[in-house]
Protein backbone atom coordinates (compact mmCIF):
# COMPACT_ATOMS: atom_id res chain seq x y z
CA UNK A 1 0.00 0.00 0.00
CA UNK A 2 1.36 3.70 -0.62
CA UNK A 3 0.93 5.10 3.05
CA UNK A 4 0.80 8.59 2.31
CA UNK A 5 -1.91 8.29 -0.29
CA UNK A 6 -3.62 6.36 1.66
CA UNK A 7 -4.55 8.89 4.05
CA UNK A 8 -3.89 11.91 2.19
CA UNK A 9 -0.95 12.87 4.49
CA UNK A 10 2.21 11.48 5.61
CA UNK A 11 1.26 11.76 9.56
CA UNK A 12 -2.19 10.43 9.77
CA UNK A 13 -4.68 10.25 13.06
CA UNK A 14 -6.54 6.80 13.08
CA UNK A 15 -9.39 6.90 15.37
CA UNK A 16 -10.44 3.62 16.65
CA UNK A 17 -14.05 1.97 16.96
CA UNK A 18 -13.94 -0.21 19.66
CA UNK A 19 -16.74 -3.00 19.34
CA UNK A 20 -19.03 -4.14 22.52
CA UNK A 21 -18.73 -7.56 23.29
CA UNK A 22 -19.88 -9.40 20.28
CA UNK A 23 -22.81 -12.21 20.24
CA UNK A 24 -20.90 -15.43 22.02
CA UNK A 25 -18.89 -13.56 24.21
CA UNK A 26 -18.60 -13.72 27.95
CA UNK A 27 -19.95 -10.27 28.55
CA UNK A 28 -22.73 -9.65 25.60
CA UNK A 29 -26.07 -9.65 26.24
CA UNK A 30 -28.12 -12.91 26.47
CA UNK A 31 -30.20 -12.21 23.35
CA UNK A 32 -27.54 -12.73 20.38
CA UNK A 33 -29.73 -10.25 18.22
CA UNK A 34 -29.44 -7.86 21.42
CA UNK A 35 -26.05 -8.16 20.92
CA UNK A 36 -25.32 -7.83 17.16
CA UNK A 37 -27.91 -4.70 17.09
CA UNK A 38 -25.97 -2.89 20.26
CA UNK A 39 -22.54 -3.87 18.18
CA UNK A 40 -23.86 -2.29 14.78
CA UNK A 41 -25.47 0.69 16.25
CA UNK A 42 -22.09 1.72 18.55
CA UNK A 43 -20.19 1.29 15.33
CA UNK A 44 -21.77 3.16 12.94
CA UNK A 45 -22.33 6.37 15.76
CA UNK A 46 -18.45 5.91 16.40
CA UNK A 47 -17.36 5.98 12.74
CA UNK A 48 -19.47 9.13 12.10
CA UNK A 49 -18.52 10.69 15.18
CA UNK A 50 -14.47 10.16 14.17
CA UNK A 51 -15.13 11.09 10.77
CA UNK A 52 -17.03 14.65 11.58
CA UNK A 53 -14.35 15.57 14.23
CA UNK A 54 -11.27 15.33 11.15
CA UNK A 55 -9.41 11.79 11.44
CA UNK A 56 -7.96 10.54 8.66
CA UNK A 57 -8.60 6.57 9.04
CA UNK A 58 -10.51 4.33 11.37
CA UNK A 59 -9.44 1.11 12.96
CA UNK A 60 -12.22 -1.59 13.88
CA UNK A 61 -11.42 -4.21 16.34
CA UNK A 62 -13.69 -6.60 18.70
CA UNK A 63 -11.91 -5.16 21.97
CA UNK A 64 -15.57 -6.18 23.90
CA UNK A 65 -14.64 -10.26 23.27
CA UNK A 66 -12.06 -10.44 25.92
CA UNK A 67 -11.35 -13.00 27.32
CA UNK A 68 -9.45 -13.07 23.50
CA UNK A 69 -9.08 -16.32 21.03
CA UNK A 70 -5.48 -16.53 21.21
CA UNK A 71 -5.28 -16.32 16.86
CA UNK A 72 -8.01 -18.15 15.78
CA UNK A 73 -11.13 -16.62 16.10
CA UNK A 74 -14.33 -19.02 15.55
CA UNK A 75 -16.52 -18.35 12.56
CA UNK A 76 -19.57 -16.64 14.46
CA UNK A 77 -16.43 -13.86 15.42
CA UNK A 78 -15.39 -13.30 11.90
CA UNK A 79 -19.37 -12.62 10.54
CA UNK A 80 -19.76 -10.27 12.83
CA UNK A 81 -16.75 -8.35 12.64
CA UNK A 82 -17.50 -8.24 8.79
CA UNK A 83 -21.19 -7.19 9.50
CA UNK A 84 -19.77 -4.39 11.43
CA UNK A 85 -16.90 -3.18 9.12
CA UNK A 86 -19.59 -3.19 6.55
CA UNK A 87 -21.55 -0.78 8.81
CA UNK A 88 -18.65 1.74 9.76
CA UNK A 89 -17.80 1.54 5.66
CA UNK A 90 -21.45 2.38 5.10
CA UNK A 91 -20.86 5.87 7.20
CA UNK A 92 -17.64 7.04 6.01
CA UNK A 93 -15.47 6.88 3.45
CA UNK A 94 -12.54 7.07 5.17
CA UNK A 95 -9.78 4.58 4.72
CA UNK A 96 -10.39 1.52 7.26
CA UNK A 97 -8.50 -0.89 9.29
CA UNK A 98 -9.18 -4.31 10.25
CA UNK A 99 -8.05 -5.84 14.24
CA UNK A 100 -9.83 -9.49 15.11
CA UNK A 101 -8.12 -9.72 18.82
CA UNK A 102 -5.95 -11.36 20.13
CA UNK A 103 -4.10 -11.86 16.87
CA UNK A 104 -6.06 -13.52 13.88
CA UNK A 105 -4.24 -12.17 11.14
CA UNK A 106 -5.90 -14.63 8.70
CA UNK A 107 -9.38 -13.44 9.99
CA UNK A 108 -8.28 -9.60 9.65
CA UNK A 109 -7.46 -10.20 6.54
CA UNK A 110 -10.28 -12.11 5.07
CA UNK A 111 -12.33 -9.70 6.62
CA UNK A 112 -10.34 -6.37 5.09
CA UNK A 113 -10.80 -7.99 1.49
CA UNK A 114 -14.72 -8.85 2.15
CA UNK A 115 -15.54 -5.23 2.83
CA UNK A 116 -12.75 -3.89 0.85
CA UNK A 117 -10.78 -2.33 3.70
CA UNK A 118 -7.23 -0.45 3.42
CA UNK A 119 -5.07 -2.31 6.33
CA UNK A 120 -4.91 -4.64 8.57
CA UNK A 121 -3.36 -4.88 12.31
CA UNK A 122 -1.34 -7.41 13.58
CA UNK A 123 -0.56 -7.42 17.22
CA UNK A 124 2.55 -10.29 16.91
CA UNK A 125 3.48 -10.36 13.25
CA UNK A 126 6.76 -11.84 13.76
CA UNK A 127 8.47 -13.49 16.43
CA UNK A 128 6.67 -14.77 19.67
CA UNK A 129 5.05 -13.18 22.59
CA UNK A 130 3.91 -13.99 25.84
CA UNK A 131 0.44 -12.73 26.77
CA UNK A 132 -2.84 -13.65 28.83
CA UNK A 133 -4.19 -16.15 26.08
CA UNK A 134 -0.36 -18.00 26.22
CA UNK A 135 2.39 -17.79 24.22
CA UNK A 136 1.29 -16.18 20.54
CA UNK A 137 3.32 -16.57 17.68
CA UNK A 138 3.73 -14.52 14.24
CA UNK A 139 2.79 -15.98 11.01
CA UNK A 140 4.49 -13.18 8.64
CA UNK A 141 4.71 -16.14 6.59
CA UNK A 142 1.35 -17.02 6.18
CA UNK A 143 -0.27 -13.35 6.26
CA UNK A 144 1.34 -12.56 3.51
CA UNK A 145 1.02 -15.24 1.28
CA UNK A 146 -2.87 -15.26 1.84
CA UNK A 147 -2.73 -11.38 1.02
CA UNK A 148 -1.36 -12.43 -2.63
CA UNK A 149 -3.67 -15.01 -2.93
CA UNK A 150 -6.27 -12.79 -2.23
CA UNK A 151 -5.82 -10.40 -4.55
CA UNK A 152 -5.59 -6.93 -2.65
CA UNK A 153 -3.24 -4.30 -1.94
CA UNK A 154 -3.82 -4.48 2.58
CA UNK A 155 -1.55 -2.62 4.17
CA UNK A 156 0.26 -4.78 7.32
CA UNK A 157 0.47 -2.48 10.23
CA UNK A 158 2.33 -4.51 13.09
CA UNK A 159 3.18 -4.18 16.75
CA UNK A 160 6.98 -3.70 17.75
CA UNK A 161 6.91 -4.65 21.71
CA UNK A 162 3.02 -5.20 21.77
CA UNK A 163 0.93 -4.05 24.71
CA UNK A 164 0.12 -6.16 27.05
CA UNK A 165 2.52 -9.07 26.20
CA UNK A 166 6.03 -9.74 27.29
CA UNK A 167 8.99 -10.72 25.00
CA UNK A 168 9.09 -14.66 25.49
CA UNK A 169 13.29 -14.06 25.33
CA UNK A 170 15.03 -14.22 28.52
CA UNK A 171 17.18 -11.44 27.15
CA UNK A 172 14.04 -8.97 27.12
CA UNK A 173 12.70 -6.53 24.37
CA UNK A 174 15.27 -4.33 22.26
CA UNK A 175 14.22 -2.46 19.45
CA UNK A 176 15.98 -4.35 17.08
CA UNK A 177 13.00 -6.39 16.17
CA UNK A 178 11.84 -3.34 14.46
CA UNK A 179 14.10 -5.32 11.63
CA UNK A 180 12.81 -8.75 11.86
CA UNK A 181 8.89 -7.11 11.56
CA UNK A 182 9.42 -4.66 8.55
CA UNK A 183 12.54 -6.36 6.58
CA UNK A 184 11.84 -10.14 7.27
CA UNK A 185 8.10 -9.73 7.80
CA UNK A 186 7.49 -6.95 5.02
CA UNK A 187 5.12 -5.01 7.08
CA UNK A 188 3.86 -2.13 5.91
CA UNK A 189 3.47 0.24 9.17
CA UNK A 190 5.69 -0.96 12.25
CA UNK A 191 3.10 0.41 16.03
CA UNK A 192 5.11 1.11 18.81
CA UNK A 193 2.97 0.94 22.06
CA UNK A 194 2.63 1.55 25.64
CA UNK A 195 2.31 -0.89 27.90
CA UNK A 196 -1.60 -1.33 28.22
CA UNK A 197 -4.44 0.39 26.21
CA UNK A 198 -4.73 3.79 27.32
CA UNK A 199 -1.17 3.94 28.19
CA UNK A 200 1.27 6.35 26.66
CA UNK A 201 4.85 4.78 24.85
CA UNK A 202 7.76 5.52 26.54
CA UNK A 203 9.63 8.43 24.54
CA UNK A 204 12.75 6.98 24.82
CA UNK A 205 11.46 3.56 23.58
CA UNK A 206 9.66 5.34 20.81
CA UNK A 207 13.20 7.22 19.80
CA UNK A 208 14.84 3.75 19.84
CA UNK A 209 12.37 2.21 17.13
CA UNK A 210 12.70 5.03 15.00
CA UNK A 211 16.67 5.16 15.53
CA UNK A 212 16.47 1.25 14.85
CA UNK A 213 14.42 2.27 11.64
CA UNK A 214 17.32 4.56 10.39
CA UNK A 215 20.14 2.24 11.06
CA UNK A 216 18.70 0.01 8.82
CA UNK A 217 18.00 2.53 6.21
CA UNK A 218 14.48 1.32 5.66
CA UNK A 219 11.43 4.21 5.52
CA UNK A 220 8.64 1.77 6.86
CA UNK A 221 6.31 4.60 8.80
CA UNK A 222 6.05 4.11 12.46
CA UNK A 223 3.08 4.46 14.60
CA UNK A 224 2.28 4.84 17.96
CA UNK A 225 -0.57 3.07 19.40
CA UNK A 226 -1.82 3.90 22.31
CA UNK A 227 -1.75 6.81 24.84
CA UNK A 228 -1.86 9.85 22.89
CA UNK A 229 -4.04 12.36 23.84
CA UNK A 230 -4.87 15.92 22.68
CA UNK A 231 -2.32 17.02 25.11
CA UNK A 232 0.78 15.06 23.66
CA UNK A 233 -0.12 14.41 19.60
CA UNK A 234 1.92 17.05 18.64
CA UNK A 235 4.84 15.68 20.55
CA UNK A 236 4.44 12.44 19.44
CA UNK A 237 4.52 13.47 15.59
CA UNK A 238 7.60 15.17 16.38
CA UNK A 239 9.05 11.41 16.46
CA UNK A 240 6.31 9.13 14.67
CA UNK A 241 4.39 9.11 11.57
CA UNK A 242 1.08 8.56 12.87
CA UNK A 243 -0.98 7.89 15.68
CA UNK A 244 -3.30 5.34 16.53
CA UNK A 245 -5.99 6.56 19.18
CA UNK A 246 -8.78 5.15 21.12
CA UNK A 247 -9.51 5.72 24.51
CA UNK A 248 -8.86 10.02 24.74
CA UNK A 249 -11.46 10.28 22.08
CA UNK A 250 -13.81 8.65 24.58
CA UNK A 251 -16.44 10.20 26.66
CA UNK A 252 -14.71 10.89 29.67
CA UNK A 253 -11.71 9.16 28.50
CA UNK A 254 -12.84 5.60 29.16
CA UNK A 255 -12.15 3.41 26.60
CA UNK A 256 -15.45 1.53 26.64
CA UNK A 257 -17.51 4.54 26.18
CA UNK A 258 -18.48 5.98 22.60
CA UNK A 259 -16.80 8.01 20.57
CA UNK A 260 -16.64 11.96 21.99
CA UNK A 261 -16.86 14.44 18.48
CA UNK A 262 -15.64 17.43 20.67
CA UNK A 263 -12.29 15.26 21.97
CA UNK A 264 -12.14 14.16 18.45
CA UNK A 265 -11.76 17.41 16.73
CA UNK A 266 -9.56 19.07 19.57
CA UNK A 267 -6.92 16.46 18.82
CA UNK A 268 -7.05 15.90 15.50
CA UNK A 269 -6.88 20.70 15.34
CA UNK A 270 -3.85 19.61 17.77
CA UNK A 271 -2.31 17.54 15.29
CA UNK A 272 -2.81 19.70 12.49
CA UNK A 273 -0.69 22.62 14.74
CA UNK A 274 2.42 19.67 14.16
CA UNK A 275 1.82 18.61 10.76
């Protein structure tokens, strides 16, 4: 994918529709319809509400499901993801990302070419992790294949260091896997994140992936993907090429609650001040 065309700039703000729990998990509602209707109608309101306040992409991801399949989401998962990508592409044009939690890259995927979405994230694209469903491991090697055999120009945006995991070496993290994800693994976008949702990337860690970017002379954009707030977007696009935000375009700031137009537009006029 050409990044910057894409999104019409080469420092884009993704705002991110987070789904309610979807019909078969843990915490949806009894009635299955209940469910699917509450998931559709939080979608669609999110996607207009990120689209009138200025973003310039959307990310849709089933963050209600948790407890997470560790990378193989069942069927009844996948349909409704689609059914509500299909509904936030019904509001807005804006270009739209695909996330099927924990780390179903195949199911991303499949779902980004069904409803003819732009990119796709990948929370462990290469190498292994160590997180609350286990130990998850990339499948570069497989995404990508199925993404030729598909047919369709998907962007791969992967985590470096992904939130809420631990690096299954002894040896711990260094941002030298910034390499292995966008040279071995041909990713598109590499995220850099904090260490939870919500939670802001340590600058220093941030300045190491993009340091580790430039030693290896490769121009693969780097995002950050969580924490950024109105507050500290302009900072962060001092270092990155993007942002990925959820939870400070909230009401209130809480991640579960819907999209807030007013936050939306004060970062995104924030953002434009850096860009």
């Amino acid at each position: 994918m050409e990044f910057e065309a894409t999104f019409g700039t080469d420092a884009p703000v993704i705002g991110m529709v987070h789904l309610p729990p979807l019909p078969g998990a843990p915490k949806a509602p009894a009635d299955g319809a209940r469910a699917m209707r509450d998931a559709l109608d939080r979608a669609a309101a999110d996607a207009r509400a990120l689209d009138g306040g200025g973003v310039d992409g959307i990310m849709i991801e089933n963050f209600g499901d948790a407890p997470f399949y560790p990378d193989d989401a069942p069927k009844h998962v996948v349909a409704a993801v689609t059914r509500a990508a299909t509904a936030v592409a019904d509001e807005t044009d804006l270009p739209l990302g695909i996330n099927v939690l924990r780390n179903d890259a195949e199911a991303a995927l499949s779902v980004a070419a069904a409803v003819g979405a732009d990119y796709v994230r990948v929370n462990v694209h290469t190498g292994a992790r160590v997180t609350d469903q286990g130990v998850v491991q990339g499948r570069a090697h497989e995404t990508l294949r199925l993404r030729d055999a598909l047919g369709v120009d998907v962007g791969v945006f992967a985590d470096t260091d992904v939130k809420h995991s631990a690096p299954l070496s002894a040896e711990g993290y260094t941002a030298e896997s910034f390499a292995d994800t966008a040279e071995r693994g041909l990713a598109d976008a590499v995220i850099a994140s904090g260490r939870g949702t919500g939670e802001a990337a340590d600058p220093e860690a941030l300045e190491a992936v993009v340091a580790e970017r430039e030693a290896h002379g490769l121009d693969t954009p780097v995002l950050v993907g969580s924490g950024v707030s109105a507050e500290t977007v302009a900072g962060t696009l001092s270092v990155a090429d993007g942002v990925i935000v959820g939870t400070a375009l909230k009401e209130g700031g809480e991640t579960t609650a819907p999209v807030d137009a007013d936050r939306v537009a004060e970062l995104v006029s924030r953002a434009d001040e850096a860009r």
